[in-house]
ModelCIF file with pLDDT and N, C-alpha, C, O atoms, coordinates in Angstrom:
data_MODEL
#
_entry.id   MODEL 
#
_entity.id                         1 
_entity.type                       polymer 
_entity.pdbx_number_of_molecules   1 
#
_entity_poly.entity_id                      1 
_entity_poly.type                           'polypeptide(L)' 
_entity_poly.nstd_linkage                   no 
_entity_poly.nstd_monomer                   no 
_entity_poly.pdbx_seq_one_letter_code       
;(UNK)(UNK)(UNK)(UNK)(UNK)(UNK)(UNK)(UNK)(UNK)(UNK)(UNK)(UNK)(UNK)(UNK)(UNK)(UNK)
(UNK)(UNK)(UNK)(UNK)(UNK)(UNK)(UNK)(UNK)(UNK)(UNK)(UNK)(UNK)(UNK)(UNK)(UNK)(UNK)
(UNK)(UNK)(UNK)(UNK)(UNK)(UNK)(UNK)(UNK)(UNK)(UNK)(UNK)(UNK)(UNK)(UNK)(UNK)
;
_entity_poly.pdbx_seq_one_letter_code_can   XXXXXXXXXXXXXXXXXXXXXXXXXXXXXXXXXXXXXXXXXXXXXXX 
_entity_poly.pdbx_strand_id                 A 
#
loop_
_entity_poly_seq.entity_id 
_entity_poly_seq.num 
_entity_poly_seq.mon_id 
_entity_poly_seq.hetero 
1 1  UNK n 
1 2  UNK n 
1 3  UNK n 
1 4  UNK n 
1 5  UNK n 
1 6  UNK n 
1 7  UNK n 
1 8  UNK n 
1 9  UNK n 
1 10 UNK n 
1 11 UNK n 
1 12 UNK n 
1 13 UNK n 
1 14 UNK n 
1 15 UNK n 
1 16 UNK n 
1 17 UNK n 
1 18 UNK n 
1 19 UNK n 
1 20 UNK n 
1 21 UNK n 
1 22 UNK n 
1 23 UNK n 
1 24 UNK n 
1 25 UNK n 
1 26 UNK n 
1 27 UNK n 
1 28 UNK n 
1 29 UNK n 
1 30 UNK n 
1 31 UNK n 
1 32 UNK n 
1 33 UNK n 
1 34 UNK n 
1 35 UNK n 
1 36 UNK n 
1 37 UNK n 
1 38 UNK n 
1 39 UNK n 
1 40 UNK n 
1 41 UNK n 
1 42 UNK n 
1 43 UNK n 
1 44 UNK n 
1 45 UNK n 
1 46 UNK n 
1 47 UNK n 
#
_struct_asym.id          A 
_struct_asym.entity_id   1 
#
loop_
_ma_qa_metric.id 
_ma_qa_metric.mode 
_ma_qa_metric.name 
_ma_qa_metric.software_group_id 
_ma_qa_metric.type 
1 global pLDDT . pLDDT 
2 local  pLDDT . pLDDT 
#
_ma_qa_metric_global.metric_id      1 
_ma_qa_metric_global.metric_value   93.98 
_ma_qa_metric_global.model_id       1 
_ma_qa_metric_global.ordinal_id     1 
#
loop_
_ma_qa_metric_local.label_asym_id 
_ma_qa_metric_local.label_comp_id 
_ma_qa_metric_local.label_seq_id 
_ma_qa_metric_local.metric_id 
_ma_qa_metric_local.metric_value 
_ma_qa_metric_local.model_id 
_ma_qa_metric_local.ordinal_id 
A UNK 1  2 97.00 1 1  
A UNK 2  2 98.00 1 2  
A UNK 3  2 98.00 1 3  
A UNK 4  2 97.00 1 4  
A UNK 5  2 98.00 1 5  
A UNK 6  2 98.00 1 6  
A UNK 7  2 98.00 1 7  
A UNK 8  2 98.00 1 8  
A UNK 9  2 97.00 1 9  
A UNK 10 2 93.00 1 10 
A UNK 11 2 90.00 1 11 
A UNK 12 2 80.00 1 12 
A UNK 13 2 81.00 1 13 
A UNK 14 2 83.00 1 14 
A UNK 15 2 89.00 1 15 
A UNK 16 2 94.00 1 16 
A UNK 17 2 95.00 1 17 
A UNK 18 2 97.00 1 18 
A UNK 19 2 98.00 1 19 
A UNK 20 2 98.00 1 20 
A UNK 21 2 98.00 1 21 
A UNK 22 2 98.00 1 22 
A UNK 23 2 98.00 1 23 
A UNK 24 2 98.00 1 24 
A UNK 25 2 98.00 1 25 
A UNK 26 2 98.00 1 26 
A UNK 27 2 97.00 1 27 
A UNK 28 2 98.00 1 28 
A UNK 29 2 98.00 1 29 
A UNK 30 2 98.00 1 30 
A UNK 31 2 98.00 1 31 
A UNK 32 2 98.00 1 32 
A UNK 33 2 98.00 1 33 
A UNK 34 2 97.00 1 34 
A UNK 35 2 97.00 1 35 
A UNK 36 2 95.00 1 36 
A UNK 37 2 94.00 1 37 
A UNK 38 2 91.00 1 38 
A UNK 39 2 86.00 1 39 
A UNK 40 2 84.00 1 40 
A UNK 41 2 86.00 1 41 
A UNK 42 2 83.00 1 42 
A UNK 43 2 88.00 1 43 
A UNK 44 2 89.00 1 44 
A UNK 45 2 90.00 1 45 
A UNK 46 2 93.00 1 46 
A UNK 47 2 94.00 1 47 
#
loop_
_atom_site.group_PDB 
_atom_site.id 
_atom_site.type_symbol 
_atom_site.label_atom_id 
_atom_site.label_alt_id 
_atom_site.label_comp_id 
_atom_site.label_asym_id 
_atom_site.label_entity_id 
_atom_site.label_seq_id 
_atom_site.pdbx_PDB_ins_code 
_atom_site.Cartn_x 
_atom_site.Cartn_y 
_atom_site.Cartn_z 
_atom_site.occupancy 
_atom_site.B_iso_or_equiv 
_atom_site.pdbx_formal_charge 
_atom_site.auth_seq_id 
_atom_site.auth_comp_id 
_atom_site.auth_asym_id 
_atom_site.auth_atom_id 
_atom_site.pdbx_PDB_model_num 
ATOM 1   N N  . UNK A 1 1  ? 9.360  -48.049 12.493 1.00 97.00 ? 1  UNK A N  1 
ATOM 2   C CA . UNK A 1 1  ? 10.755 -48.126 12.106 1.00 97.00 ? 1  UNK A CA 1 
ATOM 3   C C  . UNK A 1 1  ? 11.701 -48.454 13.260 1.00 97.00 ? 1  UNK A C  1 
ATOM 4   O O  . UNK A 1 1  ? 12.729 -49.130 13.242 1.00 97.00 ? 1  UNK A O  1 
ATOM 5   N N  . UNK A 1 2  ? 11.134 -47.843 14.221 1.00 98.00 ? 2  UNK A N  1 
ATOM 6   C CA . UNK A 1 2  ? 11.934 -48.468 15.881 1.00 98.00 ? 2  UNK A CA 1 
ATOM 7   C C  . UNK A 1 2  ? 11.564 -49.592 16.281 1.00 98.00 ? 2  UNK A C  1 
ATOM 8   O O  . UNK A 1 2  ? 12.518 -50.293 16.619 1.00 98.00 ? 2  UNK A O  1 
ATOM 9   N N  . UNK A 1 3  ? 10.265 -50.216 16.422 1.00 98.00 ? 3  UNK A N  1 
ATOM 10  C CA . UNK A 1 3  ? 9.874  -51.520 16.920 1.00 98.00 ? 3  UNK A CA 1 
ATOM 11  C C  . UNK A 1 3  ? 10.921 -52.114 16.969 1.00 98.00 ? 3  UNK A C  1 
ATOM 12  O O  . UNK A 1 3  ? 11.733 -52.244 16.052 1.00 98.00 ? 3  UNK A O  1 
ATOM 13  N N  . UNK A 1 4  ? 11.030 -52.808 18.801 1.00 97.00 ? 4  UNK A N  1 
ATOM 14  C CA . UNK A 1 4  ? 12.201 -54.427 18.685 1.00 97.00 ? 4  UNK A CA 1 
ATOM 15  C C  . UNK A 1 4  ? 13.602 -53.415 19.276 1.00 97.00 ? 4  UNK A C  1 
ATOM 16  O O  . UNK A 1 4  ? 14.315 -53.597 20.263 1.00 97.00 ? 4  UNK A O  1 
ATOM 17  N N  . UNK A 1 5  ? 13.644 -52.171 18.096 1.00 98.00 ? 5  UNK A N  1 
ATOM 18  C CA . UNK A 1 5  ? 15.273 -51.880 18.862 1.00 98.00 ? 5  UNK A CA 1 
ATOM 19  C C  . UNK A 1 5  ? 15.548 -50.321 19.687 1.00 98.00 ? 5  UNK A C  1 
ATOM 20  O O  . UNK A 1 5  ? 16.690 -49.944 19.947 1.00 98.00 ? 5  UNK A O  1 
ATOM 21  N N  . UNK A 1 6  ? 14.407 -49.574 20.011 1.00 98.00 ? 6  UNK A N  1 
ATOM 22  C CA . UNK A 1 6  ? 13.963 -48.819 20.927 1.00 98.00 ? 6  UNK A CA 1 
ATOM 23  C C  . UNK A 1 6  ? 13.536 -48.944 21.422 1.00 98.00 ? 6  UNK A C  1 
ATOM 24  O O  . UNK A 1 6  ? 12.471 -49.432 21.045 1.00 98.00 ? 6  UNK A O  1 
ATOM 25  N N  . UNK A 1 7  ? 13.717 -48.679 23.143 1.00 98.00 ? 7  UNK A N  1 
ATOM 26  C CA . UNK A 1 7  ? 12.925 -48.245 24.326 1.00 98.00 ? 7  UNK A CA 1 
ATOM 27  C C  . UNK A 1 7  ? 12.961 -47.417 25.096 1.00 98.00 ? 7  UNK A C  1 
ATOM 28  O O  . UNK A 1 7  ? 13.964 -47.111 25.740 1.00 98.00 ? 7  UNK A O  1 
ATOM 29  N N  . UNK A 1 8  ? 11.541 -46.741 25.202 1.00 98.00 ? 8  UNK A N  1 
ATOM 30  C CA . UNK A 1 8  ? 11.088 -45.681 26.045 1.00 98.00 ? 8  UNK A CA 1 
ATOM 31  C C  . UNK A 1 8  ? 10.960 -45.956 27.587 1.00 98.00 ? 8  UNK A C  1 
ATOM 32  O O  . UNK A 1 8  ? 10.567 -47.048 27.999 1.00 98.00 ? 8  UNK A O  1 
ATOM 33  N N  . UNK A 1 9  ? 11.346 -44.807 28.516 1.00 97.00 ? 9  UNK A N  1 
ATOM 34  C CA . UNK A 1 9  ? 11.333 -45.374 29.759 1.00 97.00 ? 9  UNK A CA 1 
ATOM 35  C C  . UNK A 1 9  ? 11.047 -44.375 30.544 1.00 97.00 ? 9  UNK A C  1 
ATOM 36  O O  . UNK A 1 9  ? 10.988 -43.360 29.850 1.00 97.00 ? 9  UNK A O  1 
ATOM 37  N N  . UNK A 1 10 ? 10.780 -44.084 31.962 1.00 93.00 ? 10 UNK A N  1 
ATOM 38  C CA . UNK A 1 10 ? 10.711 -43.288 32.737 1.00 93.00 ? 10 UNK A CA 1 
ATOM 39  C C  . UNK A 1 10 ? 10.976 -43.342 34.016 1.00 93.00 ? 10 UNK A C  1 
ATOM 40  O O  . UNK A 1 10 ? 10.474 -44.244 34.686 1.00 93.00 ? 10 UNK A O  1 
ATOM 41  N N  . UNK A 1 11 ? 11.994 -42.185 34.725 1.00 90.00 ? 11 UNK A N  1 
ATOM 42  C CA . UNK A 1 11 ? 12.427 -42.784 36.071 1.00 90.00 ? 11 UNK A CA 1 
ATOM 43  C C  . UNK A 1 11 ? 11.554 -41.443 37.021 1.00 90.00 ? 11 UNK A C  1 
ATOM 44  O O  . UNK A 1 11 ? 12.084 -40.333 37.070 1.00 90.00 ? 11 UNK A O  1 
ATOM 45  N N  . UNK A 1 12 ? 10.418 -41.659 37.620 1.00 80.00 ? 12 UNK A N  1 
ATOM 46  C CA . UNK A 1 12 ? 9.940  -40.327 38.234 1.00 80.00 ? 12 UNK A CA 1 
ATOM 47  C C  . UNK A 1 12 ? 10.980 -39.795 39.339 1.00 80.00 ? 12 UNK A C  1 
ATOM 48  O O  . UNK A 1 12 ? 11.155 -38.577 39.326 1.00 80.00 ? 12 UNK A O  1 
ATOM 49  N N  . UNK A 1 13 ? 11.607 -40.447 40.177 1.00 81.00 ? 13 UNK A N  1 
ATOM 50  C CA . UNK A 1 13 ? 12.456 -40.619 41.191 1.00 81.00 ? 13 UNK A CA 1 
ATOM 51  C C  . UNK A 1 13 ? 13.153 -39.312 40.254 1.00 81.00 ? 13 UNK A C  1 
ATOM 52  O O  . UNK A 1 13 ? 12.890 -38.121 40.420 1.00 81.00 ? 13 UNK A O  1 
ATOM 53  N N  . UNK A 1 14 ? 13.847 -39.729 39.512 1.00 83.00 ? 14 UNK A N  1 
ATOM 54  C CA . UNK A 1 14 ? 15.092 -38.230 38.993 1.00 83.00 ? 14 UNK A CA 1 
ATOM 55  C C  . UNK A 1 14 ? 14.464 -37.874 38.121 1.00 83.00 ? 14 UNK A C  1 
ATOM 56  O O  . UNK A 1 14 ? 15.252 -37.370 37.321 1.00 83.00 ? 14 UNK A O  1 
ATOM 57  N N  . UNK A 1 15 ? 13.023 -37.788 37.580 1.00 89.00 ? 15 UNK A N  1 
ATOM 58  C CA . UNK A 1 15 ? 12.425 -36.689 36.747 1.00 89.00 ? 15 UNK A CA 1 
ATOM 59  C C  . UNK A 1 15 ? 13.142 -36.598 35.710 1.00 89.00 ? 15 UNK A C  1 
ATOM 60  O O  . UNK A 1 15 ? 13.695 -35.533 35.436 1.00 89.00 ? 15 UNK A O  1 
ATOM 61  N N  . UNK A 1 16 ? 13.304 -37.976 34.738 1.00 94.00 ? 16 UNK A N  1 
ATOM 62  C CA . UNK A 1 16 ? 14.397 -38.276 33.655 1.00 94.00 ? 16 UNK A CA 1 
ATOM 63  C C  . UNK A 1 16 ? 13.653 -39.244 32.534 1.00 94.00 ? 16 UNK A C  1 
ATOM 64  O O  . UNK A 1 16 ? 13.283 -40.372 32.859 1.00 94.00 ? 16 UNK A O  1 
ATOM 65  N N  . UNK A 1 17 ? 13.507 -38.859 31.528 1.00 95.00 ? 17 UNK A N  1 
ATOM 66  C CA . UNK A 1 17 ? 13.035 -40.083 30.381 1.00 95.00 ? 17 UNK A CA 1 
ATOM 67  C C  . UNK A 1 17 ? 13.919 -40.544 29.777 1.00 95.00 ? 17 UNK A C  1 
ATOM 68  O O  . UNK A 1 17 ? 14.869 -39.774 29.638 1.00 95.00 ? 17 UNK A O  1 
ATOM 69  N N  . UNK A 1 18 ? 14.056 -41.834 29.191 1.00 97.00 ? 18 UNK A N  1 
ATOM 70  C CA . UNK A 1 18 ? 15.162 -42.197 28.470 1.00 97.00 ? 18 UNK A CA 1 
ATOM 71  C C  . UNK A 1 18 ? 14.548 -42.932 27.482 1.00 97.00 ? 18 UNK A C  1 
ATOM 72  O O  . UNK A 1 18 ? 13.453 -43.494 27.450 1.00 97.00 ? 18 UNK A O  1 
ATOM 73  N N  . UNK A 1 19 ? 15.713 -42.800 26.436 1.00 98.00 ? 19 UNK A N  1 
ATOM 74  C CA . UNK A 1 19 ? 14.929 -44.053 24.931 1.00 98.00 ? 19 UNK A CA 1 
ATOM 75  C C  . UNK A 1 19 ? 16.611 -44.668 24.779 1.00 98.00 ? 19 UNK A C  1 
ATOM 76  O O  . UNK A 1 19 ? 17.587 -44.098 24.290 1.00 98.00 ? 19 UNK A O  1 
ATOM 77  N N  . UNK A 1 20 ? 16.501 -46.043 25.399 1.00 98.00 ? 20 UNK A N  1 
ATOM 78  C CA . UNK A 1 20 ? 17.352 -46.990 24.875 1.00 98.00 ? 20 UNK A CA 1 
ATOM 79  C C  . UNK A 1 20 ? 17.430 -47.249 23.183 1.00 98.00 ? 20 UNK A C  1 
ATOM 80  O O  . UNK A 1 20 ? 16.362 -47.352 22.579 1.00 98.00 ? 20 UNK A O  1 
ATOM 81  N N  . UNK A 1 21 ? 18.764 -47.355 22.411 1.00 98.00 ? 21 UNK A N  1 
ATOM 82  C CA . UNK A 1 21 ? 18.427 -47.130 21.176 1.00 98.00 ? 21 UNK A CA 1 
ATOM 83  C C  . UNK A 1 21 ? 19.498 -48.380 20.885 1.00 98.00 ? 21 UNK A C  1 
ATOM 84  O O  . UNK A 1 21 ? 20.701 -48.141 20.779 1.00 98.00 ? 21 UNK A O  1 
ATOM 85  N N  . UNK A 1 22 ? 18.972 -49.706 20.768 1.00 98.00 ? 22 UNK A N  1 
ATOM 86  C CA . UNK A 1 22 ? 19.885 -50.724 19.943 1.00 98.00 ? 22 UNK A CA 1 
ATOM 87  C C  . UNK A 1 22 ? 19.790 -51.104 18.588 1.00 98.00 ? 22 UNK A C  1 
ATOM 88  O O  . UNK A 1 22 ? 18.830 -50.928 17.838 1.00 98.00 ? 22 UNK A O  1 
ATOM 89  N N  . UNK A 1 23 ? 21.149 -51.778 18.278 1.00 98.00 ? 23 UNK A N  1 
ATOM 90  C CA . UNK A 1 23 ? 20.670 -52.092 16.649 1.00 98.00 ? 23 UNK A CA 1 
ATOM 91  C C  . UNK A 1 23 ? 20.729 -50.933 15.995 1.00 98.00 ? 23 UNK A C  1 
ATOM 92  O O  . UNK A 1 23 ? 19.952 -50.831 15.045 1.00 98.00 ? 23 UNK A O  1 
ATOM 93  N N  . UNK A 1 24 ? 21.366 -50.107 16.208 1.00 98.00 ? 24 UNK A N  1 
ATOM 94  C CA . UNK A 1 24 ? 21.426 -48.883 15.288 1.00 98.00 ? 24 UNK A CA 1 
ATOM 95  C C  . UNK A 1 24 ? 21.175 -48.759 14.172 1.00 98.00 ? 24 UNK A C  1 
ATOM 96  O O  . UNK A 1 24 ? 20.980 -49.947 13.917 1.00 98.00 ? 24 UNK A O  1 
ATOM 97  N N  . UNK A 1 25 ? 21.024 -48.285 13.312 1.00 98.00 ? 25 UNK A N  1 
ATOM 98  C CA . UNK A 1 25 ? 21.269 -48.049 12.147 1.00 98.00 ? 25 UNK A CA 1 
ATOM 99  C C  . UNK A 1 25 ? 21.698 -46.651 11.053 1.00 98.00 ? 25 UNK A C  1 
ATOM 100 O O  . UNK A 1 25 ? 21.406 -45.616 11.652 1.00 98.00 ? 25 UNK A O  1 
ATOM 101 N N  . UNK A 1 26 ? 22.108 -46.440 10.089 1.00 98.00 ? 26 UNK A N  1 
ATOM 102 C CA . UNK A 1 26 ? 22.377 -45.647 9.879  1.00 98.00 ? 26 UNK A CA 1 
ATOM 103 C C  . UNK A 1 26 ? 21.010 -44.397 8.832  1.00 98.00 ? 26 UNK A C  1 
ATOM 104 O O  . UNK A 1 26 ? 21.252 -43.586 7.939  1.00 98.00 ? 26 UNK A O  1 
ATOM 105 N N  . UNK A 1 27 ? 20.426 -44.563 9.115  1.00 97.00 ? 27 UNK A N  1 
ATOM 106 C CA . UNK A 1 27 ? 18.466 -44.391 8.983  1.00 97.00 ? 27 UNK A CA 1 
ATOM 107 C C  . UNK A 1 27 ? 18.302 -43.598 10.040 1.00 97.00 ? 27 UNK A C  1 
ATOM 108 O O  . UNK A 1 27 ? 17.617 -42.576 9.992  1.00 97.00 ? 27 UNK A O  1 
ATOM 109 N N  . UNK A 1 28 ? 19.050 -44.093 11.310 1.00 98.00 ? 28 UNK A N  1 
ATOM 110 C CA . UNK A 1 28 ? 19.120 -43.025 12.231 1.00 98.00 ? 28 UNK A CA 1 
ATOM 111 C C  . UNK A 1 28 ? 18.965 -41.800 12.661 1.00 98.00 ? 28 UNK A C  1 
ATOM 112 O O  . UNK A 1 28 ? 18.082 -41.090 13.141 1.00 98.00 ? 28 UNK A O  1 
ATOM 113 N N  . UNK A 1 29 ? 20.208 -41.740 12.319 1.00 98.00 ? 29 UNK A N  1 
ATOM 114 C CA . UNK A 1 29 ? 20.654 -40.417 12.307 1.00 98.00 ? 29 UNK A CA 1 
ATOM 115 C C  . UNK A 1 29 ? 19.915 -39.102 12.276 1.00 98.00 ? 29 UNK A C  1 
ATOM 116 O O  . UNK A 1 29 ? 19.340 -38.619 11.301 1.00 98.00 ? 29 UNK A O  1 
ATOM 117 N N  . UNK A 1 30 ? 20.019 -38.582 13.519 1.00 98.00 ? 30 UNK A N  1 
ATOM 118 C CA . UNK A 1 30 ? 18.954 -36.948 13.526 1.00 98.00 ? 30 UNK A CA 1 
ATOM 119 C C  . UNK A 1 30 ? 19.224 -36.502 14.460 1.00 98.00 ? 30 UNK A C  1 
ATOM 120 O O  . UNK A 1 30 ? 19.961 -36.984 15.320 1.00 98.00 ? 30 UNK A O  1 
ATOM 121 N N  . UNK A 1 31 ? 18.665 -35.473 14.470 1.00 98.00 ? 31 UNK A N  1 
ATOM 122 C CA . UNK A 1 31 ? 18.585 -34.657 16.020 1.00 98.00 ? 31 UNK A CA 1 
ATOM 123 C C  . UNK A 1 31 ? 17.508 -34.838 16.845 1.00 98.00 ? 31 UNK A C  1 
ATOM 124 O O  . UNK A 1 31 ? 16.362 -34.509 16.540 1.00 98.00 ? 31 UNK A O  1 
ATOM 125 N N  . UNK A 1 32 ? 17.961 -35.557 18.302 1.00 98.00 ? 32 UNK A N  1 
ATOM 126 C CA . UNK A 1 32 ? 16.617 -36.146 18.502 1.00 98.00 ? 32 UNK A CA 1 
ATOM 127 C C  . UNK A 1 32 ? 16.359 -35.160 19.582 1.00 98.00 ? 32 UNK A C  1 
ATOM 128 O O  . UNK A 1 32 ? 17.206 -34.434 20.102 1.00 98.00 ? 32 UNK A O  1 
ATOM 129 N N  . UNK A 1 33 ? 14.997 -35.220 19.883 1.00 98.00 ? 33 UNK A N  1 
ATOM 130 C CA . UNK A 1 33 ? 13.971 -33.983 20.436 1.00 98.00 ? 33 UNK A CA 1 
ATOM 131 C C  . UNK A 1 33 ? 13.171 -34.712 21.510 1.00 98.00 ? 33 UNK A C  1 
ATOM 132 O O  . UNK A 1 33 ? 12.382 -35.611 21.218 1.00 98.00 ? 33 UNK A O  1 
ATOM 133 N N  . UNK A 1 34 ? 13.454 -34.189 23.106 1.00 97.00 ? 34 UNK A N  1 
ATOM 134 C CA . UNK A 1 34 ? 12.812 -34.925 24.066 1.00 97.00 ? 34 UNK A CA 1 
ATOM 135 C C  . UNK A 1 34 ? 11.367 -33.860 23.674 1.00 97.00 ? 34 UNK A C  1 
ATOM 136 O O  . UNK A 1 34 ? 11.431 -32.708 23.246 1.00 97.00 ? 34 UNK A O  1 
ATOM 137 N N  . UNK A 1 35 ? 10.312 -34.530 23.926 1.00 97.00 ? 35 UNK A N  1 
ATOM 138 C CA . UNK A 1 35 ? 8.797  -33.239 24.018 1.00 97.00 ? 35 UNK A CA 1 
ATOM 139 C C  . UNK A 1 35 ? 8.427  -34.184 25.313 1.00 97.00 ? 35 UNK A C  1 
ATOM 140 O O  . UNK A 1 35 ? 8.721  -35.264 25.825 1.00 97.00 ? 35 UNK A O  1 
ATOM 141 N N  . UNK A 1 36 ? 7.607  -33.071 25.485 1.00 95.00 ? 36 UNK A N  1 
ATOM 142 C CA . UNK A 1 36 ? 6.860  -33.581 27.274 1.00 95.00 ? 36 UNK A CA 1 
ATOM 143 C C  . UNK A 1 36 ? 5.037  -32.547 26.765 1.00 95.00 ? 36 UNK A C  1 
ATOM 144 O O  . UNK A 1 36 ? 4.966  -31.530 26.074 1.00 95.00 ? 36 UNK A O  1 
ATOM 145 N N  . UNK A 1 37 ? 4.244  -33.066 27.210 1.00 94.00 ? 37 UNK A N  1 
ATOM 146 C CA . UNK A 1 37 ? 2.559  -32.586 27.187 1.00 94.00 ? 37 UNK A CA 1 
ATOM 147 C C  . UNK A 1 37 ? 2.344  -32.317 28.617 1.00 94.00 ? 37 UNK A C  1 
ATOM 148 O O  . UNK A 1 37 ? 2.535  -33.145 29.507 1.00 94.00 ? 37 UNK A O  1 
ATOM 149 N N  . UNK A 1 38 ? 1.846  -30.843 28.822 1.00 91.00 ? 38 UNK A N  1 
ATOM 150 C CA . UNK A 1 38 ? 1.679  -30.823 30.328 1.00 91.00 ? 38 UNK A CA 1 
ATOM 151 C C  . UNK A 1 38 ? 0.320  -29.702 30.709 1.00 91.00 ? 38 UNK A C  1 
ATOM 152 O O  . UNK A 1 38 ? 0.118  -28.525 30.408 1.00 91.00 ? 38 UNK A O  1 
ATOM 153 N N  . UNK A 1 39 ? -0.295 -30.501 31.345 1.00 86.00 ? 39 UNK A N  1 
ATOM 154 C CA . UNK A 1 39 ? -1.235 -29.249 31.624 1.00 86.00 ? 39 UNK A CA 1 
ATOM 155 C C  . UNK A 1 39 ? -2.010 -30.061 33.036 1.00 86.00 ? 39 UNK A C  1 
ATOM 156 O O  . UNK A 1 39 ? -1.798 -31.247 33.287 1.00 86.00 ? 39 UNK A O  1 
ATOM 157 N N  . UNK A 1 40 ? -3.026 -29.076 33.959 1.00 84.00 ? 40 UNK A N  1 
ATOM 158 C CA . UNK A 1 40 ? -3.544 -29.495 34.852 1.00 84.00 ? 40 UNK A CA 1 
ATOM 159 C C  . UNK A 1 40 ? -5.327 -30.196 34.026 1.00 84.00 ? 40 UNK A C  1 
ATOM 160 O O  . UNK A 1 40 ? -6.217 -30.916 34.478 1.00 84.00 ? 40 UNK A O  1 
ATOM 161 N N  . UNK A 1 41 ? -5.165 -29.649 32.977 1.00 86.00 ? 41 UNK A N  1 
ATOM 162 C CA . UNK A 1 41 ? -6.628 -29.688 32.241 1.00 86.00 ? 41 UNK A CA 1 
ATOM 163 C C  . UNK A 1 41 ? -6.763 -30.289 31.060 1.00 86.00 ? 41 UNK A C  1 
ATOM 164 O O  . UNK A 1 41 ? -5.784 -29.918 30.413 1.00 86.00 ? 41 UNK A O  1 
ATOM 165 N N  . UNK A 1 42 ? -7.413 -31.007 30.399 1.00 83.00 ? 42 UNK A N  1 
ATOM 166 C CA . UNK A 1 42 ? -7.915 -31.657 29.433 1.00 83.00 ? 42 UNK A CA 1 
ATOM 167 C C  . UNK A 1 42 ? -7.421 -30.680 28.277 1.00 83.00 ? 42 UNK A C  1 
ATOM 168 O O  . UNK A 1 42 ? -6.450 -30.881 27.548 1.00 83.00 ? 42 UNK A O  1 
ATOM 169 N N  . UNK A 1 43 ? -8.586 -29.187 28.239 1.00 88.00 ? 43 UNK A N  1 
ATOM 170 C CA . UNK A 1 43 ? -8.571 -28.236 27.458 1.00 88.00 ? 43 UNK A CA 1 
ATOM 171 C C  . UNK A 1 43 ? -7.898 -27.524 26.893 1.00 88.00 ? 43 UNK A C  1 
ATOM 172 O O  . UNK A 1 43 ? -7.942 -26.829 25.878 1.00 88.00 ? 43 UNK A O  1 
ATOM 173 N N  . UNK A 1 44 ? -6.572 -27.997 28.446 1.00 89.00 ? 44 UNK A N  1 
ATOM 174 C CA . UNK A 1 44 ? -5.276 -26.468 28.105 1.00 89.00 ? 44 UNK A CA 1 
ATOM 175 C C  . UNK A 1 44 ? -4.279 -27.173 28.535 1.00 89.00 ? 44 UNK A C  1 
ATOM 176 O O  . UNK A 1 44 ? -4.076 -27.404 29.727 1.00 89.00 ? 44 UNK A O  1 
ATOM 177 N N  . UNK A 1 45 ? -3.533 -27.596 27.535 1.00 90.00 ? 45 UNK A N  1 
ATOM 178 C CA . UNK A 1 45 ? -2.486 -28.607 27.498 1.00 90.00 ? 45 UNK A CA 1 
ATOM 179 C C  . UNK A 1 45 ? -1.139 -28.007 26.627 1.00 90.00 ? 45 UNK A C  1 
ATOM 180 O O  . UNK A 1 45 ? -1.479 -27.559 25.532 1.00 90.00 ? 45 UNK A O  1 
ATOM 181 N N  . UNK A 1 46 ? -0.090 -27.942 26.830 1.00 93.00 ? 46 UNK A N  1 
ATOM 182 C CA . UNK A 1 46 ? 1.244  -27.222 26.305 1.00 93.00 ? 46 UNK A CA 1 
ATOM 183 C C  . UNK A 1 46 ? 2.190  -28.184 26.274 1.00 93.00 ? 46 UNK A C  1 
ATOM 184 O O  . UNK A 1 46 ? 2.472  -29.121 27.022 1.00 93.00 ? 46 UNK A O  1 
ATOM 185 N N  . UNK A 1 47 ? 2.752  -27.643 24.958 1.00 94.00 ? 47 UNK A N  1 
ATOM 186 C CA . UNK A 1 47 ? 3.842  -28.663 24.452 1.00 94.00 ? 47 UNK A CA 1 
ATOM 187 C C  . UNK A 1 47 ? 5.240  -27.967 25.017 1.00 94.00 ? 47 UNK A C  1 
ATOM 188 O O  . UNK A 1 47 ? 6.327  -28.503 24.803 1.00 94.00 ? 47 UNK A O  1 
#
């Protein structure tokens, strides 16, 4: 539903993600939710 007018990005430098959002639409609309996956291990990974 995003293809073409979202983009995902990452700046490690300031430890910042961003999602460029063009072409809006009104389909939009939500509360949007950064998530990050982090773990040192395969096994044991946290949202």
């Amino acid at each position: 539903s995003v293809k073409g007018r979202f983009t995902i990005s990452r700046d490690n430098a300031e430890n910042t993600m961003y999602l460029q959002m063009n072409s809006l639409k009104p389909e939009d609309t939500a509360v949007y939710y950064c998530n990050a996956r982090a773990g040192h291990f395969v096994w044991k990974q946290n949202d």
